[in-house]
N, C-alpha and C. Protein backbone atom coordinates (compact mmCIF):
# COMPACT_ATOMS: atom_id res chain seq x y z
N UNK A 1 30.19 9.08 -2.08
CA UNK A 1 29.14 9.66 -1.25
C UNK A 1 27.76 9.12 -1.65
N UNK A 2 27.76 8.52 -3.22
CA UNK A 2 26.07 8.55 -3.49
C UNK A 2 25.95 6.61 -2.62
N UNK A 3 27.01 6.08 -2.48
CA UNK A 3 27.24 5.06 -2.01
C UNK A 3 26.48 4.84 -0.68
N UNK A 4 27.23 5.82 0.21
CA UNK A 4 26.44 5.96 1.17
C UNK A 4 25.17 6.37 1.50
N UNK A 5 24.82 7.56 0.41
CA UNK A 5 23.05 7.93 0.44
C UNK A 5 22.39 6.44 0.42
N UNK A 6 22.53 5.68 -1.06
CA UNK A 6 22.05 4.55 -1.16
C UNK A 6 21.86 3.26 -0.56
N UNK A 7 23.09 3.51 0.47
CA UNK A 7 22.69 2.27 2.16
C UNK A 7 22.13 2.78 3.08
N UNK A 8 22.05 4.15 3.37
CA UNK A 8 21.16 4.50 3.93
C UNK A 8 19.86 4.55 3.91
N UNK A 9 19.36 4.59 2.25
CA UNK A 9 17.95 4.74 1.93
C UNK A 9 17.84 3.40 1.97
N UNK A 10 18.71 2.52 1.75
CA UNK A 10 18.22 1.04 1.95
C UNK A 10 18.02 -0.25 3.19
N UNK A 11 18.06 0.63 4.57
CA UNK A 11 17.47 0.85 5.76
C UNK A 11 16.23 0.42 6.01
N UNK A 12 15.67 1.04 5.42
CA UNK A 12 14.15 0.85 5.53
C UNK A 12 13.25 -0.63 5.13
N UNK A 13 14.58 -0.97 3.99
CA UNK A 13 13.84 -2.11 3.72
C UNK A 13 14.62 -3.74 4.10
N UNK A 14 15.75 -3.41 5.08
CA UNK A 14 16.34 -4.79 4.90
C UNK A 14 15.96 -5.19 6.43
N UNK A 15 15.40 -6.63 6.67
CA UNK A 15 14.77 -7.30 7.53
C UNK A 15 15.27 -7.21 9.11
N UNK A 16 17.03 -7.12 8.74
CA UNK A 16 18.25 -7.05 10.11
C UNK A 16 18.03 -5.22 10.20
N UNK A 17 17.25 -4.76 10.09
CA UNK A 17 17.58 -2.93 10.12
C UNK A 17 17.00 -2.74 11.46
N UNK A 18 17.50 -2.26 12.45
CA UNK A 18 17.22 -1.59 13.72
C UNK A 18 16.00 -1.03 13.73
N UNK A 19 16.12 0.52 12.40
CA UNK A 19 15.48 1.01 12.00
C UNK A 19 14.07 0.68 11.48
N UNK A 20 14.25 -0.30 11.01
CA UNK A 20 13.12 -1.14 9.85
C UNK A 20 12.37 -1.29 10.93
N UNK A 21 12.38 -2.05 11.70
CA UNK A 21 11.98 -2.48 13.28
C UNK A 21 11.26 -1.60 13.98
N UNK A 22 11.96 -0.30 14.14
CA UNK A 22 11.44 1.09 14.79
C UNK A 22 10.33 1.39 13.89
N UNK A 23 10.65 1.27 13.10
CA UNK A 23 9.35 1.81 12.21
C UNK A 23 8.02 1.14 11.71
N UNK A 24 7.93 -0.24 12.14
CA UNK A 24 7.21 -1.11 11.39
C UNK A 24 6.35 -1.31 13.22
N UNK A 25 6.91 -1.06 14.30
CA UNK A 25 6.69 -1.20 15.50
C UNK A 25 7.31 -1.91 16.49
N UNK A 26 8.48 -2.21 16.56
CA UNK A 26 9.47 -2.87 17.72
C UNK A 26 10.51 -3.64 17.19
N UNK A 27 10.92 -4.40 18.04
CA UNK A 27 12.06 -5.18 17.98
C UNK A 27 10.92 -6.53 17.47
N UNK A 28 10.34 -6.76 17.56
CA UNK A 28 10.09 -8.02 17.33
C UNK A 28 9.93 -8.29 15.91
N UNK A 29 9.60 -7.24 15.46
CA UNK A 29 10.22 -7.02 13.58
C UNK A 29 11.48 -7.27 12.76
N UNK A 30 12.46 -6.84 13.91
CA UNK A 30 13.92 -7.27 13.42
C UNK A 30 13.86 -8.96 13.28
N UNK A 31 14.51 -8.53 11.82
CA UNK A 31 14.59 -9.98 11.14
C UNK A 31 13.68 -10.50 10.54
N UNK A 32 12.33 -9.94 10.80
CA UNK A 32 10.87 -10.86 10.39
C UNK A 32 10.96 -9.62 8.63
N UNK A 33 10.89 -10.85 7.67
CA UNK A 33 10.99 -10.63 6.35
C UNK A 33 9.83 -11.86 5.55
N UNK A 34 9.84 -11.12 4.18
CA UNK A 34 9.25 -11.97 3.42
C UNK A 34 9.71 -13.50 3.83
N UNK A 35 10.89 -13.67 3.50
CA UNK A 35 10.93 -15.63 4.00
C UNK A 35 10.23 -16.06 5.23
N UNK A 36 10.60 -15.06 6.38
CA UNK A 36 9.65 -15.98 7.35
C UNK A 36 8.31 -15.50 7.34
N UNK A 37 7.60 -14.98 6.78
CA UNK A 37 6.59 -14.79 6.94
C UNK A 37 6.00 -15.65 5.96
N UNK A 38 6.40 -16.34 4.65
CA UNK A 38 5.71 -17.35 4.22
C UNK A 38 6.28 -18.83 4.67
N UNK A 39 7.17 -18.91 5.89
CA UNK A 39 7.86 -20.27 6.30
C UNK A 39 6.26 -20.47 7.33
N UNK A 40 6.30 -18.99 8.16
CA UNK A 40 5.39 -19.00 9.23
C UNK A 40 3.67 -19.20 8.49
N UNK A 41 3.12 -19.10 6.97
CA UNK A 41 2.05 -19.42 6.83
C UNK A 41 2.53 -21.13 6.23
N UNK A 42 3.19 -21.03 5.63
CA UNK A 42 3.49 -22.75 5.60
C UNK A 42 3.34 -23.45 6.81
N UNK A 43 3.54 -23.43 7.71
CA UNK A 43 3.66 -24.06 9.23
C UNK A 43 2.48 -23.97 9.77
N UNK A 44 1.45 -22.50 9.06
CA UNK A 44 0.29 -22.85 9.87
C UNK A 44 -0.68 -23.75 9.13
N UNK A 45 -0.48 -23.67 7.67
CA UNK A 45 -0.93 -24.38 6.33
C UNK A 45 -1.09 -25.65 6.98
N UNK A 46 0.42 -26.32 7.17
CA UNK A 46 -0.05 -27.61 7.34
C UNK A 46 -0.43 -28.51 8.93
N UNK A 47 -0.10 -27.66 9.98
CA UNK A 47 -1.14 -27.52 10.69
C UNK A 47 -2.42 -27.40 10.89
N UNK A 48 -3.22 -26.75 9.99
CA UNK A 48 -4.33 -26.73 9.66
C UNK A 48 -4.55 -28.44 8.24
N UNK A 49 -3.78 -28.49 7.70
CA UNK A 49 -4.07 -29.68 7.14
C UNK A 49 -4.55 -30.91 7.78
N UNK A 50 -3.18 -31.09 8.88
CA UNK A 50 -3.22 -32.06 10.07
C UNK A 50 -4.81 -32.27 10.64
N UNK A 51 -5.52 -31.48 11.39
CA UNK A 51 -6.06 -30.97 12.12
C UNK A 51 -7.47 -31.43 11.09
N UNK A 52 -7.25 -31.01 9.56
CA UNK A 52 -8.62 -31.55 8.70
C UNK A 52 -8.75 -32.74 8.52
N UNK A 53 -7.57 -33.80 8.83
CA UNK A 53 -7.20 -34.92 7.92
C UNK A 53 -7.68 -36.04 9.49
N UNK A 54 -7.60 -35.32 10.46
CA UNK A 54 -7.73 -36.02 11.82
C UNK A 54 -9.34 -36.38 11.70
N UNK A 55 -9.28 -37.66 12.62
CA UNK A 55 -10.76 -38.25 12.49
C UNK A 55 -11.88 -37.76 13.78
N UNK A 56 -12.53 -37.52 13.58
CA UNK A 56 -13.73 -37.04 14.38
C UNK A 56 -13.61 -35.83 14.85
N UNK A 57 -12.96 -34.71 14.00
CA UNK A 57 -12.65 -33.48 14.63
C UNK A 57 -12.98 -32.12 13.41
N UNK A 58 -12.94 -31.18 14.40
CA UNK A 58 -13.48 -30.33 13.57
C UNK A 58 -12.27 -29.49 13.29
N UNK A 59 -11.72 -28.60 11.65
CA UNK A 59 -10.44 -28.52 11.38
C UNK A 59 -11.19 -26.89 11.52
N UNK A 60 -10.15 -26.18 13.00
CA UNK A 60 -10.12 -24.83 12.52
C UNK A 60 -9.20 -24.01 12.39
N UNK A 61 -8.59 -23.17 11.50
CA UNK A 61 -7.70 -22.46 11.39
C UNK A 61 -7.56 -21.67 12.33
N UNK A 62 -5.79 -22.04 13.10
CA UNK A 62 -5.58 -21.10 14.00
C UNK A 62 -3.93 -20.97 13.72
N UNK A 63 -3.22 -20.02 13.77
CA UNK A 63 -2.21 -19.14 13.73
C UNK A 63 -0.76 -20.42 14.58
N UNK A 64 -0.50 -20.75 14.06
CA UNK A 64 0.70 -21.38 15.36
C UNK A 64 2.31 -20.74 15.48
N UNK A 65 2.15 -19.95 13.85
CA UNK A 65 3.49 -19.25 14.66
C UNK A 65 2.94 -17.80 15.01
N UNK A 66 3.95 -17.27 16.17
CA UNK A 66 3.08 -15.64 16.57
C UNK A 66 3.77 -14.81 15.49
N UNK A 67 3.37 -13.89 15.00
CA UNK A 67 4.08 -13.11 14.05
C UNK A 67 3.97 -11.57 14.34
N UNK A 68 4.84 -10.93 14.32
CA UNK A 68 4.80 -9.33 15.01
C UNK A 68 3.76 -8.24 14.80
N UNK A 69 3.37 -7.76 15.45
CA UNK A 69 2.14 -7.00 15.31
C UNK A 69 2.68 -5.76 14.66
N UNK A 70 1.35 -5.11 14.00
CA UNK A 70 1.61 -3.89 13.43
C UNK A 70 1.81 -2.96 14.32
N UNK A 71 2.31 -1.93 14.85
CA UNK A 71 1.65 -1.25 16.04
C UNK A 71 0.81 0.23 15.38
N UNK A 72 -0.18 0.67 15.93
CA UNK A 72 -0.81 1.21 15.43
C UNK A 72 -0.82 3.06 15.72
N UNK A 73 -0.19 3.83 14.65
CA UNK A 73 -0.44 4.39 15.17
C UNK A 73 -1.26 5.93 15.53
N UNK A 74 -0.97 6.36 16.37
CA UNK A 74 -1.68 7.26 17.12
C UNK A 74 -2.08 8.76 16.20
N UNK A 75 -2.96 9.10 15.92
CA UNK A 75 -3.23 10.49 14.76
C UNK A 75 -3.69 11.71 15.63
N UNK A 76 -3.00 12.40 15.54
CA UNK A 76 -3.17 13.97 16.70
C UNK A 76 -4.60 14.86 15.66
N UNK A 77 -5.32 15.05 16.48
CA UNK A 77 -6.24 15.29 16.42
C UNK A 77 -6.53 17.57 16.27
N UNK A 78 -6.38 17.92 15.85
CA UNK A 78 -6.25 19.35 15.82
C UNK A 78 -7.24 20.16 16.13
N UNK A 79 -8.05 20.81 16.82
CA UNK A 79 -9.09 21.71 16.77
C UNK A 79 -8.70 23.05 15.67
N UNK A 80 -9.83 23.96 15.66
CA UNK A 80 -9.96 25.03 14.71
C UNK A 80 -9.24 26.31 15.85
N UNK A 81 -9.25 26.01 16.70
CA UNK A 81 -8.26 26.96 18.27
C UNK A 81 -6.69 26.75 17.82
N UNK A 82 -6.25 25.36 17.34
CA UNK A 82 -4.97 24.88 17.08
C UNK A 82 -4.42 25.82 15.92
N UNK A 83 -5.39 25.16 14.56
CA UNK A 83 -5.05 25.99 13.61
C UNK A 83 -4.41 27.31 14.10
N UNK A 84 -5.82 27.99 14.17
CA UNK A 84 -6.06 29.66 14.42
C UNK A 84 -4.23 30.04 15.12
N UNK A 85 -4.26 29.55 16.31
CA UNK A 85 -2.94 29.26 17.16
C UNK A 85 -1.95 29.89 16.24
N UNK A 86 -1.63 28.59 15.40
CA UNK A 86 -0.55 28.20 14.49
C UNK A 86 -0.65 29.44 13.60
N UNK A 87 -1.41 29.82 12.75
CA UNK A 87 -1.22 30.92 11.82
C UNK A 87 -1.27 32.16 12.62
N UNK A 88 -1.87 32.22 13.45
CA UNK A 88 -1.53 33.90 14.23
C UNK A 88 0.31 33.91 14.63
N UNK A 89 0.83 32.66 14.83
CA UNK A 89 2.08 32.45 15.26
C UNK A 89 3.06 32.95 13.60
N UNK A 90 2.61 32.37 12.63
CA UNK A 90 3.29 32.60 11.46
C UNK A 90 3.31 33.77 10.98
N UNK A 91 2.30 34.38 11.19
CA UNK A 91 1.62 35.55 10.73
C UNK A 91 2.35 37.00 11.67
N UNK A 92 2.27 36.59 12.64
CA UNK A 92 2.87 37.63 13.64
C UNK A 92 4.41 37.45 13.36
């Protein structure tokens, strides 16, 4: 049984996790791990090398692989009516 607690808690952190994905903000997370995320600054590294090494041009760093966004989220906001709400509810 502690077998199973321990693949479960380890969900959260493996790159193929459904879950991992849901939580980090979508599908476009599944799979995106430490390796590709330093394959994807290597690739922009030397892209940006290219780009300095070229003649008569100006070298600016820009992103060439897309990499998954954080999604951001949303914080519920409570008034002192909410509270009040909530503890007259507990209270009663």
């Amino acid at each position: 049984m502690d077998l199973v607690l321990l693949l479960i808690e380890r969900l959260r952190y493996e790159p193929r996790s459904l879950f991992r994905a849901s939580l980090l903000g979508g599908d476009d997370w599944f799979g995106w791990g430490l390796p590709e995320s330093l394959m994807a600054s290597l690739v922009d590294g030397q892209g940006f090398q290219t780009q300095a090494t070229a003649v008569n041009k100006k070298a600016r760093f820009k992103a060439l692989v897309d990499r998954p966004e954080v999604a951001k989220k949303s914080r519920v906001v409570s008034t002192r009516d909410d509270v009040g709400a909530a503890l007259r509810g507990l209270l009663s």
